[in-house]
C-alpha atoms as a PDB file:
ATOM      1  CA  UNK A   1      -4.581 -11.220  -6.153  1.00  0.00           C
ATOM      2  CA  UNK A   2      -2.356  -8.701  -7.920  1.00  0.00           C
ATOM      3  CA  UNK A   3       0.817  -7.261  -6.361  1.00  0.00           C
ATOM      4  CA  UNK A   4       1.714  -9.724  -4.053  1.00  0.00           C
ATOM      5  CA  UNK A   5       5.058  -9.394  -3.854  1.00  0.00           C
ATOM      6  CA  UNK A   6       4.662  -5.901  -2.237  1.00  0.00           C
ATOM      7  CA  UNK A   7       1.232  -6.183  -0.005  1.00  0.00           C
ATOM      8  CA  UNK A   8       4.169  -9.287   1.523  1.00  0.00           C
ATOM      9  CA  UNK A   9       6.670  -6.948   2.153  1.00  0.00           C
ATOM     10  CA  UNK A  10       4.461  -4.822   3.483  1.00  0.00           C
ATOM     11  CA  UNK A  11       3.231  -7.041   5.970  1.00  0.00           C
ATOM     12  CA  UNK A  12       6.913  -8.813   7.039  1.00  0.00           C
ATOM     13  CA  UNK A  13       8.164  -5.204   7.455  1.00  0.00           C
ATOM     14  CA  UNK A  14       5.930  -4.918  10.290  1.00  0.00           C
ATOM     15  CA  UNK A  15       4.339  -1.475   8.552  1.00  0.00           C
ATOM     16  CA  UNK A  16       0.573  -1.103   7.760  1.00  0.00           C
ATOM     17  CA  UNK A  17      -0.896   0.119   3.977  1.00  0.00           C
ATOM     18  CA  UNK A  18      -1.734   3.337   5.746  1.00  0.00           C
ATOM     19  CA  UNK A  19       1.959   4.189   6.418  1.00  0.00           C
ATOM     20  CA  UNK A  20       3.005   3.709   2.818  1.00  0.00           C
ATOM     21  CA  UNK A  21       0.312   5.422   1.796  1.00  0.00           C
ATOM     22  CA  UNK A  22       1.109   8.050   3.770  1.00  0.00           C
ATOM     23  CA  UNK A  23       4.880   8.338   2.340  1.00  0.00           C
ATOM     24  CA  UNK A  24       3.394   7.713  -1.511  1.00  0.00           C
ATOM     25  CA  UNK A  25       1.408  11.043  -0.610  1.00  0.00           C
ATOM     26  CA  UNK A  26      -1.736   9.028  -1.216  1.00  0.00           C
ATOM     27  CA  UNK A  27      -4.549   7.954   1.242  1.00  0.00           C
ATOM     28  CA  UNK A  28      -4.849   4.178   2.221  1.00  0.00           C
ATOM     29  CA  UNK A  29      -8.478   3.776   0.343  1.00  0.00           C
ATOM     30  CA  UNK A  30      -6.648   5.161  -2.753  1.00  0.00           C
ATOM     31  CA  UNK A  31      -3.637   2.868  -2.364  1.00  0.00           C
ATOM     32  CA  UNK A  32      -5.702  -0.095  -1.898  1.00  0.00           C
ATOM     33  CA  UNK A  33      -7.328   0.771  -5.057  1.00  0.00           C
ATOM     34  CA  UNK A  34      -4.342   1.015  -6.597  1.00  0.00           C
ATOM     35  CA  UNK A  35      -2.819  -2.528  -5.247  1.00  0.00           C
ATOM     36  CA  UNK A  36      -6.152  -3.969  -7.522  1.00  0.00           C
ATOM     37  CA  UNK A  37      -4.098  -4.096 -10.371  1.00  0.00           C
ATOM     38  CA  UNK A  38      -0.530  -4.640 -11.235  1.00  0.00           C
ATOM     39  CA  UNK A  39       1.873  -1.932 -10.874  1.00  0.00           C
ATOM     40  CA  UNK A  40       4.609  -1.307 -13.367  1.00  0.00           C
ATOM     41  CA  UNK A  41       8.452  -2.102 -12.457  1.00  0.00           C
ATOM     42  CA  UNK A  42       8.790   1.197 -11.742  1.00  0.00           C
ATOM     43  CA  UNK A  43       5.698   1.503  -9.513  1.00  0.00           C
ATOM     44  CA  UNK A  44       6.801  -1.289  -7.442  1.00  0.00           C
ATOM     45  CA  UNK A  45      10.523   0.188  -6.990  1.00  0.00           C
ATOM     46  CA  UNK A  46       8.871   3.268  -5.780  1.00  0.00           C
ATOM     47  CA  UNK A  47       6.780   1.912  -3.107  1.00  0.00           C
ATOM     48  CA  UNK A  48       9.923  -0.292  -2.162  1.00  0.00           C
ATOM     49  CA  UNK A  49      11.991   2.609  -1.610  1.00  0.00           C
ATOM     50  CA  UNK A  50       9.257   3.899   0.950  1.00  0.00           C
ATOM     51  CA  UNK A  51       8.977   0.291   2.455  1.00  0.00           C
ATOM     52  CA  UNK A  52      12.454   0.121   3.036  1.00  0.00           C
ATOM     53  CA  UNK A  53      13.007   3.746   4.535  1.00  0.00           C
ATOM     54  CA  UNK A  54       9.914   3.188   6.787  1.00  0.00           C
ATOM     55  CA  UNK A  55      11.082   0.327   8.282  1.00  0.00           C
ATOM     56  CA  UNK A  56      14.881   1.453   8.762  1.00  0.00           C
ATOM     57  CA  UNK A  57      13.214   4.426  10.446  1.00  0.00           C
ATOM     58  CA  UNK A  58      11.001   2.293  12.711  1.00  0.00           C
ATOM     59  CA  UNK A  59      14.248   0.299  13.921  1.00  0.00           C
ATOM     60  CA  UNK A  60      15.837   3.903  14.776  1.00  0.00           C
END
């Protein structure tokens, strides 16, 4: 399965695909699609961003 590393911290952030959909401006069946194949560096440091921010927010 491709992208690993961020479906993981997805799920140990306690946030759901929909959410970081959401904040990518994307819906969740486009996202998933997008999870199918491997994201570039730069891809993945995006979506961390939003991971990160989401979950700080969700501590608040």
């Amino acid at each position: 399965m491709n992208n690993l590393d961020i479906r993981d911290e997805i799920r140990t952030s306690g946030l759901r695909f929909w959410q970081v959909a959401d904040a990518l401006g994307l819906n969740d069946g486009n996202f998933s699609r997008k999870l199918r194949h491997e994201l570039s560096d730069a891809d993945k440091a995006k979506i961390r961003t939003v991971i990160r921010k989401l979950a700080s927010e969700r501590e608040d």
